[in-house]
PDB file of N, CA and C in Angstrom:
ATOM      1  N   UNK A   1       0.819  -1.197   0.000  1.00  0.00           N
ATOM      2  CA  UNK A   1       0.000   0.000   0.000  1.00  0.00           C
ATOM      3  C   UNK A   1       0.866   1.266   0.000  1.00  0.00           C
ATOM      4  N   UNK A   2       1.503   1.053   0.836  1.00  0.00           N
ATOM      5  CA  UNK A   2       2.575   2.355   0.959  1.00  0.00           C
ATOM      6  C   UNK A   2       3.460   2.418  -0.850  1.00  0.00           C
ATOM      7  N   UNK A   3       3.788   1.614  -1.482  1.00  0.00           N
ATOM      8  CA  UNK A   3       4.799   1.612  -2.186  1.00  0.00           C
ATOM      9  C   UNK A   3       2.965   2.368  -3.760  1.00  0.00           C
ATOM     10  N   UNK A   4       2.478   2.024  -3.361  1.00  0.00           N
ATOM     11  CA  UNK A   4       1.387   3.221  -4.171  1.00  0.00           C
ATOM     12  C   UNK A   4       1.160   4.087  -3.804  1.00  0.00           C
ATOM     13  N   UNK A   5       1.055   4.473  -2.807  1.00  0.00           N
ATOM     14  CA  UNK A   5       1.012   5.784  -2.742  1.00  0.00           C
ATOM     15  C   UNK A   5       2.077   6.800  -2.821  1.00  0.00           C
ATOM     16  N   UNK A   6       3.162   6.032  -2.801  1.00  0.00           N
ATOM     17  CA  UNK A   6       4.794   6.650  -2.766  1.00  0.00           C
ATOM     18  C   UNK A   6       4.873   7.077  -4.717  1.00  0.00           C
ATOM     19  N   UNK A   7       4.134   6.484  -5.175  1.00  0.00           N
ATOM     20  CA  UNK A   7       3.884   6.518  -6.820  1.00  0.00           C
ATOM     21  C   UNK A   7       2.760   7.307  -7.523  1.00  0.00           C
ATOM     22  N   UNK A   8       1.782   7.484  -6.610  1.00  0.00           N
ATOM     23  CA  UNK A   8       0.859   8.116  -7.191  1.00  0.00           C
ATOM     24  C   UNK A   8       1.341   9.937  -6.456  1.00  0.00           C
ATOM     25  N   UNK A   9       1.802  10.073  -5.457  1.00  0.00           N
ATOM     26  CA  UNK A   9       2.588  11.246  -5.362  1.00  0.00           C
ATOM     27  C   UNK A   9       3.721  11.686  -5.919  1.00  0.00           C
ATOM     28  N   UNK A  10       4.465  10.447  -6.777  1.00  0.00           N
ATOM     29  CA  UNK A  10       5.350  11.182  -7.486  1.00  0.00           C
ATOM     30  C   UNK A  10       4.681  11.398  -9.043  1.00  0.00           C
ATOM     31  N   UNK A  11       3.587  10.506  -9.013  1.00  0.00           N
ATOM     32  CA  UNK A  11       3.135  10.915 -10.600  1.00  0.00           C
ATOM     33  C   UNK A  11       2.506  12.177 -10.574  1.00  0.00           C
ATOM     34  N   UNK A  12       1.760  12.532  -9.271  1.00  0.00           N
ATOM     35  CA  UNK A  12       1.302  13.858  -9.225  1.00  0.00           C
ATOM     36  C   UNK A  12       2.222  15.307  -9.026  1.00  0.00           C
ATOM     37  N   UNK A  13       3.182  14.776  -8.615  1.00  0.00           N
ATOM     38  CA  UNK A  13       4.310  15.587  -8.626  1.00  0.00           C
ATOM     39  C   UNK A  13       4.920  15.994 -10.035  1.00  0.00           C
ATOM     40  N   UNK A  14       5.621  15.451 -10.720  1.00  0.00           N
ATOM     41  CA  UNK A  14       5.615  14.944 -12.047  1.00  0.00           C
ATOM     42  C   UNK A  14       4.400  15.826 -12.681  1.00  0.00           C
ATOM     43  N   UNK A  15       3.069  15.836 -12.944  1.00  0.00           N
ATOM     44  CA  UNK A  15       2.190  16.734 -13.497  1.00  0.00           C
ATOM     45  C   UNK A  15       2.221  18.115 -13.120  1.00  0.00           C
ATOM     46  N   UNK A  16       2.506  18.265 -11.555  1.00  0.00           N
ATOM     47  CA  UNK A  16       2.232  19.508 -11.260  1.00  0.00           C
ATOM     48  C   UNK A  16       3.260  20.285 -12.544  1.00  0.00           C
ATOM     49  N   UNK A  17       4.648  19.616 -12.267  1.00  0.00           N
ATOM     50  CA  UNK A  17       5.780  20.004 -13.144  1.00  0.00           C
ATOM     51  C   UNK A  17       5.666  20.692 -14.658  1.00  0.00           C
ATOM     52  N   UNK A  18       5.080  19.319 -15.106  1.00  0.00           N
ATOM     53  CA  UNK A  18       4.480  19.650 -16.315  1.00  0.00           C
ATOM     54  C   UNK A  18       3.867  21.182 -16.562  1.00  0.00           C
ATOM     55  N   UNK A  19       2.779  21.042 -15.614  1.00  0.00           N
ATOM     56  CA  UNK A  19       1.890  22.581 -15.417  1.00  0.00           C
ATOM     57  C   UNK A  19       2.488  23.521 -15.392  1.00  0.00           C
ATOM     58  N   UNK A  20       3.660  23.583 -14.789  1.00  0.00           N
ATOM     59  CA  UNK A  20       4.177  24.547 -14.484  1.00  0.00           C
ATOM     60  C   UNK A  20       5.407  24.885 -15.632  1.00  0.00           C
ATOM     61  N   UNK A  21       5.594  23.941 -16.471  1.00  0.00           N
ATOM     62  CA  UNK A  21       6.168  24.608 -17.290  1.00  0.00           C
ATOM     63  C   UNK A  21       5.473  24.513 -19.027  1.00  0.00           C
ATOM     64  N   UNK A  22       4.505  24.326 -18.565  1.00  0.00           N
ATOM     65  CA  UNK A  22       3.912  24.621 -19.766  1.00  0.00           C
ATOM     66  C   UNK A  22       3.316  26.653 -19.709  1.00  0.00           C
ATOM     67  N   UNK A  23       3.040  26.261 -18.268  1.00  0.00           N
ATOM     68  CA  UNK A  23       2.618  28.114 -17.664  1.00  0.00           C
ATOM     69  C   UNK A  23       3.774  28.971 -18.477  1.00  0.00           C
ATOM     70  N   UNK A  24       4.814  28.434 -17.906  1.00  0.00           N
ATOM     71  CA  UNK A  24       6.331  29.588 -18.245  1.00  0.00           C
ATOM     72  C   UNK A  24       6.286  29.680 -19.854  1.00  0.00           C
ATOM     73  N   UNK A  25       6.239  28.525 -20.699  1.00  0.00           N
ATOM     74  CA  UNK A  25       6.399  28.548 -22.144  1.00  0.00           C
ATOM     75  C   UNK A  25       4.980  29.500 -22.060  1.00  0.00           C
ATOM     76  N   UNK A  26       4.212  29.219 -21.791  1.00  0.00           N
ATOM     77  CA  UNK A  26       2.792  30.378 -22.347  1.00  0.00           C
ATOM     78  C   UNK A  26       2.870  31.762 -22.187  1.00  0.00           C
ATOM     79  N   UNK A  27       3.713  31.971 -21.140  1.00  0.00           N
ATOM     80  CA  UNK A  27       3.778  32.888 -20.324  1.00  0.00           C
ATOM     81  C   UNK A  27       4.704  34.049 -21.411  1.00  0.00           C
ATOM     82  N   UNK A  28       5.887  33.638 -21.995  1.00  0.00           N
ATOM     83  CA  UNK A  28       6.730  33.697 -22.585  1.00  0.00           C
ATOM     84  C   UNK A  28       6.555  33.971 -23.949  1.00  0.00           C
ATOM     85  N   UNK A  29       5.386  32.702 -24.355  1.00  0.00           N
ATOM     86  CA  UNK A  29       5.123  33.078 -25.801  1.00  0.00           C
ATOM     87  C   UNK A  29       4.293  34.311 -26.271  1.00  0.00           C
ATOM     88  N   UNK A  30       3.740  34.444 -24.823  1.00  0.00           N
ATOM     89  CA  UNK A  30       2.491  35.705 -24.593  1.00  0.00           C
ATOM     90  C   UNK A  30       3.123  37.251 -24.944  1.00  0.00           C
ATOM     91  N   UNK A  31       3.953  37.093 -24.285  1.00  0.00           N
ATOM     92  CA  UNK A  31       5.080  38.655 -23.977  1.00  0.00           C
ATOM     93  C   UNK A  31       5.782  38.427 -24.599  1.00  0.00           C
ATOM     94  N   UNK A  32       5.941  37.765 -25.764  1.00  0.00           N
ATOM     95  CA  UNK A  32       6.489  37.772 -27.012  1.00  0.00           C
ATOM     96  C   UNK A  32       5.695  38.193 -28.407  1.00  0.00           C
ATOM     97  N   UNK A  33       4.865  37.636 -27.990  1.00  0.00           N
ATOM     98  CA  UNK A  33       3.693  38.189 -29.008  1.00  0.00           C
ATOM     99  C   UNK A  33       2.729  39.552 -28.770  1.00  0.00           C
ATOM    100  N   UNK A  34       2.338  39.417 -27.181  1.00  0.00           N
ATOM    101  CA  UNK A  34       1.654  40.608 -26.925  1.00  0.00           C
ATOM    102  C   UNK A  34       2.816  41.817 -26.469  1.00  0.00           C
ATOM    103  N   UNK A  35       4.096  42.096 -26.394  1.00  0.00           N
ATOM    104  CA  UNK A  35       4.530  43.108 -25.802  1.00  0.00           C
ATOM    105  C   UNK A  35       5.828  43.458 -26.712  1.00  0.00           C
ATOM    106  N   UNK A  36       6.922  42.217 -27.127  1.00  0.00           N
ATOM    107  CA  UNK A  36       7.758  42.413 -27.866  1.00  0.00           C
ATOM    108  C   UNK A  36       8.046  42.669 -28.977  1.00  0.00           C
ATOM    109  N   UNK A  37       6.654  41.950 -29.686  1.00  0.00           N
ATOM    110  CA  UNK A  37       6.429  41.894 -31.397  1.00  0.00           C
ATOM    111  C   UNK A  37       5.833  43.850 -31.174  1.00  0.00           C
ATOM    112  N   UNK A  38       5.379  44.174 -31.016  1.00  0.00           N
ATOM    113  CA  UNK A  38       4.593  45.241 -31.278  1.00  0.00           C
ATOM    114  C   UNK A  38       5.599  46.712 -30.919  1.00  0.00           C
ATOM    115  N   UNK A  39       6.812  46.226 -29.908  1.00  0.00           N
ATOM    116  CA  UNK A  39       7.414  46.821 -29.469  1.00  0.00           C
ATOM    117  C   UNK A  39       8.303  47.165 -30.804  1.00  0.00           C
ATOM    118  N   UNK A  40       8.948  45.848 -31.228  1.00  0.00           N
ATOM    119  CA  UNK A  40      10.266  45.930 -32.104  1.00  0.00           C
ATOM    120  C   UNK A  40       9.848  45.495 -33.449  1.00  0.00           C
ATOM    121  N   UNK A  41       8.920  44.919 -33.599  1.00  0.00           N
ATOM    122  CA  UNK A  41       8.448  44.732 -35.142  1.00  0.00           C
ATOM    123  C   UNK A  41       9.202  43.085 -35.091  1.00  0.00           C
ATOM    124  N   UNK A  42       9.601  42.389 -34.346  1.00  0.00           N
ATOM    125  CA  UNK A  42      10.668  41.577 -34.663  1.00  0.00           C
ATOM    126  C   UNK A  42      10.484  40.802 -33.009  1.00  0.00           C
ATOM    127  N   UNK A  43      11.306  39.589 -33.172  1.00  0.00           N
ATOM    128  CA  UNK A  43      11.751  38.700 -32.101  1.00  0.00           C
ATOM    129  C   UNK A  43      12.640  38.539 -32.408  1.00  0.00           C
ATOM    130  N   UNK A  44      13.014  38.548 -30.902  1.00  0.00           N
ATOM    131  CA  UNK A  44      14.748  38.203 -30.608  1.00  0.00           C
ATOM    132  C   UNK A  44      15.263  37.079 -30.543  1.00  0.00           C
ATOM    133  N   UNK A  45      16.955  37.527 -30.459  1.00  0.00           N
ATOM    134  CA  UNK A  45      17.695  36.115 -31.199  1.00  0.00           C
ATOM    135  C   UNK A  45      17.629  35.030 -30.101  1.00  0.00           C
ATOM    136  N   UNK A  46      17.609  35.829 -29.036  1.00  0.00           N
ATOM    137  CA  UNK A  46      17.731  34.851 -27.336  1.00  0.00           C
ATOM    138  C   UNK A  46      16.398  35.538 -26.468  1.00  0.00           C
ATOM    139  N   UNK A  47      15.887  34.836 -25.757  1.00  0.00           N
ATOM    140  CA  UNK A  47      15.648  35.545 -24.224  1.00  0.00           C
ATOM    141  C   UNK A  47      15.889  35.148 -22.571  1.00  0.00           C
ATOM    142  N   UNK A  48      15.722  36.389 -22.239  1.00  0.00           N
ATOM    143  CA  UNK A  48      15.842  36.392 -20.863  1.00  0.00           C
ATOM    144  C   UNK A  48      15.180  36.915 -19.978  1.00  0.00           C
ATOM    145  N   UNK A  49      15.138  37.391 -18.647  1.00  0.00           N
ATOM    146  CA  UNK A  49      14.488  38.147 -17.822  1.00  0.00           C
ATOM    147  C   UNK A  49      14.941  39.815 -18.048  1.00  0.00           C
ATOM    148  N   UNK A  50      15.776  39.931 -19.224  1.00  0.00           N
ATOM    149  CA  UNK A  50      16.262  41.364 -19.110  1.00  0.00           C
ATOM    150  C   UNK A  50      15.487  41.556 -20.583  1.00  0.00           C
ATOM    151  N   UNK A  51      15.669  40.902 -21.499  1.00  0.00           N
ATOM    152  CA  UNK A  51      14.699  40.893 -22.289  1.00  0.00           C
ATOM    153  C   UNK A  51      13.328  41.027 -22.133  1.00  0.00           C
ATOM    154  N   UNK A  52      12.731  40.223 -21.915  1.00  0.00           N
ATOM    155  CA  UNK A  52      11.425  40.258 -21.589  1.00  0.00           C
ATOM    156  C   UNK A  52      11.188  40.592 -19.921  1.00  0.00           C
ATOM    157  N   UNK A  53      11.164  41.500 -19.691  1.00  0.00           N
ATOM    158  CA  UNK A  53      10.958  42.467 -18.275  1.00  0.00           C
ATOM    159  C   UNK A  53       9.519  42.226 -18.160  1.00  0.00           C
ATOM    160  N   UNK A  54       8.396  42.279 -19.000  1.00  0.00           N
ATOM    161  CA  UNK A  54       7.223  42.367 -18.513  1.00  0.00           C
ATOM    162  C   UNK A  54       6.573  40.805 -18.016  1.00  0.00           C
ATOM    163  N   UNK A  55       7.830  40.037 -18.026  1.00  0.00           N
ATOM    164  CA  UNK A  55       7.041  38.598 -17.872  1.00  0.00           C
ATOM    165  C   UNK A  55       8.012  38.226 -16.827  1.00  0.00           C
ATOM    166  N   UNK A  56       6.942  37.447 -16.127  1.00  0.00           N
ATOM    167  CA  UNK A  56       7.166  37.287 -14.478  1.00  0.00           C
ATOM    168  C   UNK A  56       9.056  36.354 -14.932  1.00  0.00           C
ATOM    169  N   UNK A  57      10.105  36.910 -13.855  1.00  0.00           N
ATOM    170  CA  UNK A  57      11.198  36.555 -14.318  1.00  0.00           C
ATOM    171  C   UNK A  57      11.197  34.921 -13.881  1.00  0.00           C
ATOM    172  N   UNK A  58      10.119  34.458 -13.130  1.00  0.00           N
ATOM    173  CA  UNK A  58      10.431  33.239 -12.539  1.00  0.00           C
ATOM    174  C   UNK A  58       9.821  32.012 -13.925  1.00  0.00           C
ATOM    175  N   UNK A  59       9.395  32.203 -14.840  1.00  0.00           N
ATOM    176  CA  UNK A  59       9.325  31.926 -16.165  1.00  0.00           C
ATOM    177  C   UNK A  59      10.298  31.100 -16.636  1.00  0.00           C
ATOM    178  N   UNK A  60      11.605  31.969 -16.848  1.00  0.00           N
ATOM    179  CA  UNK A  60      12.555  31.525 -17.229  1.00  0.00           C
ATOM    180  C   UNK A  60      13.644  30.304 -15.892  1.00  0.00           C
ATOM    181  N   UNK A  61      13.223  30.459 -14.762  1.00  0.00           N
ATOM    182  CA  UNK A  61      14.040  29.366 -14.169  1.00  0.00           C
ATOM    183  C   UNK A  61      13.398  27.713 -14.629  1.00  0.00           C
ATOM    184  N   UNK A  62      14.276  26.909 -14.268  1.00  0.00           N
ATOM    185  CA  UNK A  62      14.028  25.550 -14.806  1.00  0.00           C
ATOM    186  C   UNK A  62      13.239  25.031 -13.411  1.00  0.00           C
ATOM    187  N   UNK A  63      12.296  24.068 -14.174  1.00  0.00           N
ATOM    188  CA  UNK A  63      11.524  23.672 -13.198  1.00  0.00           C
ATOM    189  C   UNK A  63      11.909  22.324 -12.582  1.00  0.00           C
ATOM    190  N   UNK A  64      11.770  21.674 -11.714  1.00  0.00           N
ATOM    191  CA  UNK A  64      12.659  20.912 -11.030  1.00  0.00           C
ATOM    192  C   UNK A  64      14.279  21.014 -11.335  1.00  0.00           C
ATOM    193  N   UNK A  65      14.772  19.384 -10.892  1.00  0.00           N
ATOM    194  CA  UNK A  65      16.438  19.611 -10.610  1.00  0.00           C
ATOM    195  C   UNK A  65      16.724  19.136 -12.427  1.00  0.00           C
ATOM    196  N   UNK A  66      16.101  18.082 -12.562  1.00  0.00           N
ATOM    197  CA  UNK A  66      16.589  17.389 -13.973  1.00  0.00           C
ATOM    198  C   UNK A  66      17.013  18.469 -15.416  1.00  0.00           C
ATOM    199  N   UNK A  67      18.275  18.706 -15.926  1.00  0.00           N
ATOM    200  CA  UNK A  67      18.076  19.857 -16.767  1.00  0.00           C
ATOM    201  C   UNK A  67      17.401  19.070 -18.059  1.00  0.00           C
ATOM    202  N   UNK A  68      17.355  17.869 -18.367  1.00  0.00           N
ATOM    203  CA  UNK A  68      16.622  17.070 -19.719  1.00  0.00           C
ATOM    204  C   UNK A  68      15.274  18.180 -19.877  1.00  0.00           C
ATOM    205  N   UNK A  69      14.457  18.554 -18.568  1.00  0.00           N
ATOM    206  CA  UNK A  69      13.569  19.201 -19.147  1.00  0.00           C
ATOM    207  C   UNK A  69      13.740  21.083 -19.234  1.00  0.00           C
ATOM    208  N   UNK A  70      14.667  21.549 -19.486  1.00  0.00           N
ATOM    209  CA  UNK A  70      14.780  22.357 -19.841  1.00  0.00           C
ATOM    210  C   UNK A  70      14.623  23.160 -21.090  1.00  0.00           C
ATOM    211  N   UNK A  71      13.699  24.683 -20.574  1.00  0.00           N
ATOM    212  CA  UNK A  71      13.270  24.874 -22.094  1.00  0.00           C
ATOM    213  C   UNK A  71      14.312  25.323 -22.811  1.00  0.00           C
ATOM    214  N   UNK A  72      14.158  25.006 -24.468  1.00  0.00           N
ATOM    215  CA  UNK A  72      15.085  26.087 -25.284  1.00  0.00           C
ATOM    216  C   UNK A  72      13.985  27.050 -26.230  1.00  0.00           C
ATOM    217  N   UNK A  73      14.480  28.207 -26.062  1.00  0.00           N
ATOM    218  CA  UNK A  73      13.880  29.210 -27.542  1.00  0.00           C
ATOM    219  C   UNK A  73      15.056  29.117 -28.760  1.00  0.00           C
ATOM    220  N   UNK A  74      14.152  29.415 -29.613  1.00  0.00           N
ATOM    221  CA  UNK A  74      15.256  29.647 -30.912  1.00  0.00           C
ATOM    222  C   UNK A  74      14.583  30.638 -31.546  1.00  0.00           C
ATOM    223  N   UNK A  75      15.128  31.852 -32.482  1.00  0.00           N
ATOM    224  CA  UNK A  75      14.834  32.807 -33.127  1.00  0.00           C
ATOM    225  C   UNK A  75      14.962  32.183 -34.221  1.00  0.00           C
ATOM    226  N   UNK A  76      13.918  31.989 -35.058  1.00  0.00           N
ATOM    227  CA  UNK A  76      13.588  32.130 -36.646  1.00  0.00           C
ATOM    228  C   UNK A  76      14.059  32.915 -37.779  1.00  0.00           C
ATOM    229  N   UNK A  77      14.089  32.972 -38.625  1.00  0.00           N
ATOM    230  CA  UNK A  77      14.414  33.500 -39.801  1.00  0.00           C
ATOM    231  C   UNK A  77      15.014  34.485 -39.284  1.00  0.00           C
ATOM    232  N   UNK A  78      16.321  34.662 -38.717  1.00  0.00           N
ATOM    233  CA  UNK A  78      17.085  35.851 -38.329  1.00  0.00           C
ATOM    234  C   UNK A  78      17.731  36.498 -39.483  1.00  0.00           C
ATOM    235  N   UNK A  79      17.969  37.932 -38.908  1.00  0.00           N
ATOM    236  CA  UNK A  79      18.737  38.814 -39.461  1.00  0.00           C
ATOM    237  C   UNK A  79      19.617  39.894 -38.416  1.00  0.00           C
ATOM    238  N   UNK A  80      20.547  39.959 -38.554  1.00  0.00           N
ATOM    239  CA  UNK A  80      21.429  39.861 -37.481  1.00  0.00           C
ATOM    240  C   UNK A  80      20.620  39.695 -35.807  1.00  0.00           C
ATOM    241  N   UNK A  81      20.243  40.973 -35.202  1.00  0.00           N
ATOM    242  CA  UNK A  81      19.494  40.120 -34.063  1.00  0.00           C
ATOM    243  C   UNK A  81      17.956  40.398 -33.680  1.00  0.00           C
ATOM    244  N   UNK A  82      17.530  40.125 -34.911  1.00  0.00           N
ATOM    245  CA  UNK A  82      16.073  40.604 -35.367  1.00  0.00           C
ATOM    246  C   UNK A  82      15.870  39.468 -35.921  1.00  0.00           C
ATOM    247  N   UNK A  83      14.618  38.707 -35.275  1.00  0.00           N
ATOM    248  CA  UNK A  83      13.714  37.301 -36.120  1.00  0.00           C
ATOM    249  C   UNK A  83      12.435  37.430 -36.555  1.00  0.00           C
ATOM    250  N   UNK A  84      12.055  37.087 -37.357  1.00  0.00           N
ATOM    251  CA  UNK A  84      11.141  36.758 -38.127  1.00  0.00           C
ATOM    252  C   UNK A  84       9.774  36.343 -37.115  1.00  0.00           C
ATOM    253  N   UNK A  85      10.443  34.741 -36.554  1.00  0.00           N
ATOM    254  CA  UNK A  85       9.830  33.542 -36.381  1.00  0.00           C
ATOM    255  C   UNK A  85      10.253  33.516 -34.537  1.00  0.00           C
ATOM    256  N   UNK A  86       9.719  32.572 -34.145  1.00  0.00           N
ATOM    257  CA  UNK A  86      10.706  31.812 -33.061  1.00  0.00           C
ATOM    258  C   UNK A  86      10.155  30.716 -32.501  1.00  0.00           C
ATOM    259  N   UNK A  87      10.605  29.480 -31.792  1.00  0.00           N
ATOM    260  CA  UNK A  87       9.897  28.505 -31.303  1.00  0.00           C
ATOM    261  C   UNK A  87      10.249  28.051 -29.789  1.00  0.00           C
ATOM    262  N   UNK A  88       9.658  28.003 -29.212  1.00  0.00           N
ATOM    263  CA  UNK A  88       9.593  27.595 -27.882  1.00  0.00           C
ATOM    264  C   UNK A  88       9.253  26.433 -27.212  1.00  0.00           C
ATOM    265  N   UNK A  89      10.501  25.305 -26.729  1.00  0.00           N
ATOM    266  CA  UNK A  89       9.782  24.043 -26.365  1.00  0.00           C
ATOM    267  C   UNK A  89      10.550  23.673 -25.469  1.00  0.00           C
ATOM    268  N   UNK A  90       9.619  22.164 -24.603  1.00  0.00           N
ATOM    269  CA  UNK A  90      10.130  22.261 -23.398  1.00  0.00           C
ATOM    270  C   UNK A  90       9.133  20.778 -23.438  1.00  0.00           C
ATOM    271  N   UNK A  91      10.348  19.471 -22.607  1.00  0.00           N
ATOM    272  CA  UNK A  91      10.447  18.425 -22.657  1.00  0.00           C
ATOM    273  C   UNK A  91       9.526  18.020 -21.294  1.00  0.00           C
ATOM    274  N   UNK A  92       8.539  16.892 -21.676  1.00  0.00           N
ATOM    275  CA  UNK A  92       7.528  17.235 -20.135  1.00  0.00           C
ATOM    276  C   UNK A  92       7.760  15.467 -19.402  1.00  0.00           C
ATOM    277  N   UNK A  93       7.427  15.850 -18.459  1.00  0.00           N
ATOM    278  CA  UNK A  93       7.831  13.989 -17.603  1.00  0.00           C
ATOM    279  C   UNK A  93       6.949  13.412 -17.927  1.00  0.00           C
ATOM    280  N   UNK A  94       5.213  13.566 -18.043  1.00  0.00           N
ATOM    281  CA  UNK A  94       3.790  12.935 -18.621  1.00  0.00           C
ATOM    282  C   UNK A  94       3.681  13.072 -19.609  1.00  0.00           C
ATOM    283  N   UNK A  95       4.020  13.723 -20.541  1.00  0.00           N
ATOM    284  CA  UNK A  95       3.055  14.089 -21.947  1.00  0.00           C
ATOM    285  C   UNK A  95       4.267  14.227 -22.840  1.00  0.00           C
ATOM    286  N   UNK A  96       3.782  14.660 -23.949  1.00  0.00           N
ATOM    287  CA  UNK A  96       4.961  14.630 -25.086  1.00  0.00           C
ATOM    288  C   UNK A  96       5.729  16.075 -24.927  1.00  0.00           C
ATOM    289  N   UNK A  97       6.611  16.313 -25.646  1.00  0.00           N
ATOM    290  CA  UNK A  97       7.081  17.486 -25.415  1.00  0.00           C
ATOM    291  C   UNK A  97       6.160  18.733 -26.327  1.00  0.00           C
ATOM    292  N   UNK A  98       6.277  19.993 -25.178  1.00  0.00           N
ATOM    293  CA  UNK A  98       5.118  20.934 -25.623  1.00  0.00           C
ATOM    294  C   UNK A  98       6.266  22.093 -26.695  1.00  0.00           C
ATOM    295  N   UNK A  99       5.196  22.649 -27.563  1.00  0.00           N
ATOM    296  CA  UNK A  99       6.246  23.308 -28.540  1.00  0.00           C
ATOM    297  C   UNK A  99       4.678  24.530 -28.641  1.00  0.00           C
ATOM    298  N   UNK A 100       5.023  25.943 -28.867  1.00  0.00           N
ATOM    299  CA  UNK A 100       4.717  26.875 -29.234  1.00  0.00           C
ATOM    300  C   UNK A 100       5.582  27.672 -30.237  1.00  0.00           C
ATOM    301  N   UNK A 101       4.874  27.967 -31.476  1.00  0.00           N
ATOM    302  CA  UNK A 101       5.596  28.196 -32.174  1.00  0.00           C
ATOM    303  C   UNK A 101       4.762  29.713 -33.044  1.00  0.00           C
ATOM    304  N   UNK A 102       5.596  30.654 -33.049  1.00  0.00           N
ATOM    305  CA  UNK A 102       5.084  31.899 -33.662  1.00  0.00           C
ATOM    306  C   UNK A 102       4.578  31.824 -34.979  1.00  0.00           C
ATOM    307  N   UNK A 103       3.452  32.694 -35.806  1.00  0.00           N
ATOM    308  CA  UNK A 103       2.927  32.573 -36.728  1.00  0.00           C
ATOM    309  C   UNK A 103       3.494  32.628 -37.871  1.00  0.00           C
TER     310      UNK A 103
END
């Protein structure tokens, strides 16, 4: 009995995770689209918390210890440090890996 419930708290643990970094990628893709695009005409080559200031900086930390699920961005169709495009994804412990990707 014990050795299930020791499993069904780590699977719920494990989801919360998930949640929480699917939040940060949304969070991210949001203030990329609603604050940065409109700002600069463009997305950037990288981001960060100095970059994107209007989005909560705790976004960008990694969620648990494991770095496998760590997100990466990539800037799209660049020109020197002005993109086009960009995509945002991030490897989940339950589900497949989540990807947001600009229009």
């Amino acid at each position: 009995m014990g050795g299930l419930i020791f499993l069904q708290k780590g699977n719920l643990d494990a989801s919360q995770r998930d949640r929480d970094r699917k939040t940060s990628v949304n969070a991210i893709y949001y203030g990329l689209k609603e604050a940065y695009l409109p700002a600069h005409q463009s997305y950037p080559i990288s981001i960060d918390s100095k970059t994107l200031p209007y989005v909560d900086p705790r976004s960008f930390d990694q969620v648990g210890d494991d770095p496998l699920y760590k997100m990466h961005y990539r800037g799209l169709d660049c020109e020197a440090d002005a993109c086009k495009k960009f995509e945002i994804k991030i490897r989940l412990e339950k589900e497949s890996e989540y990807k947001k990707l600009s229009d």
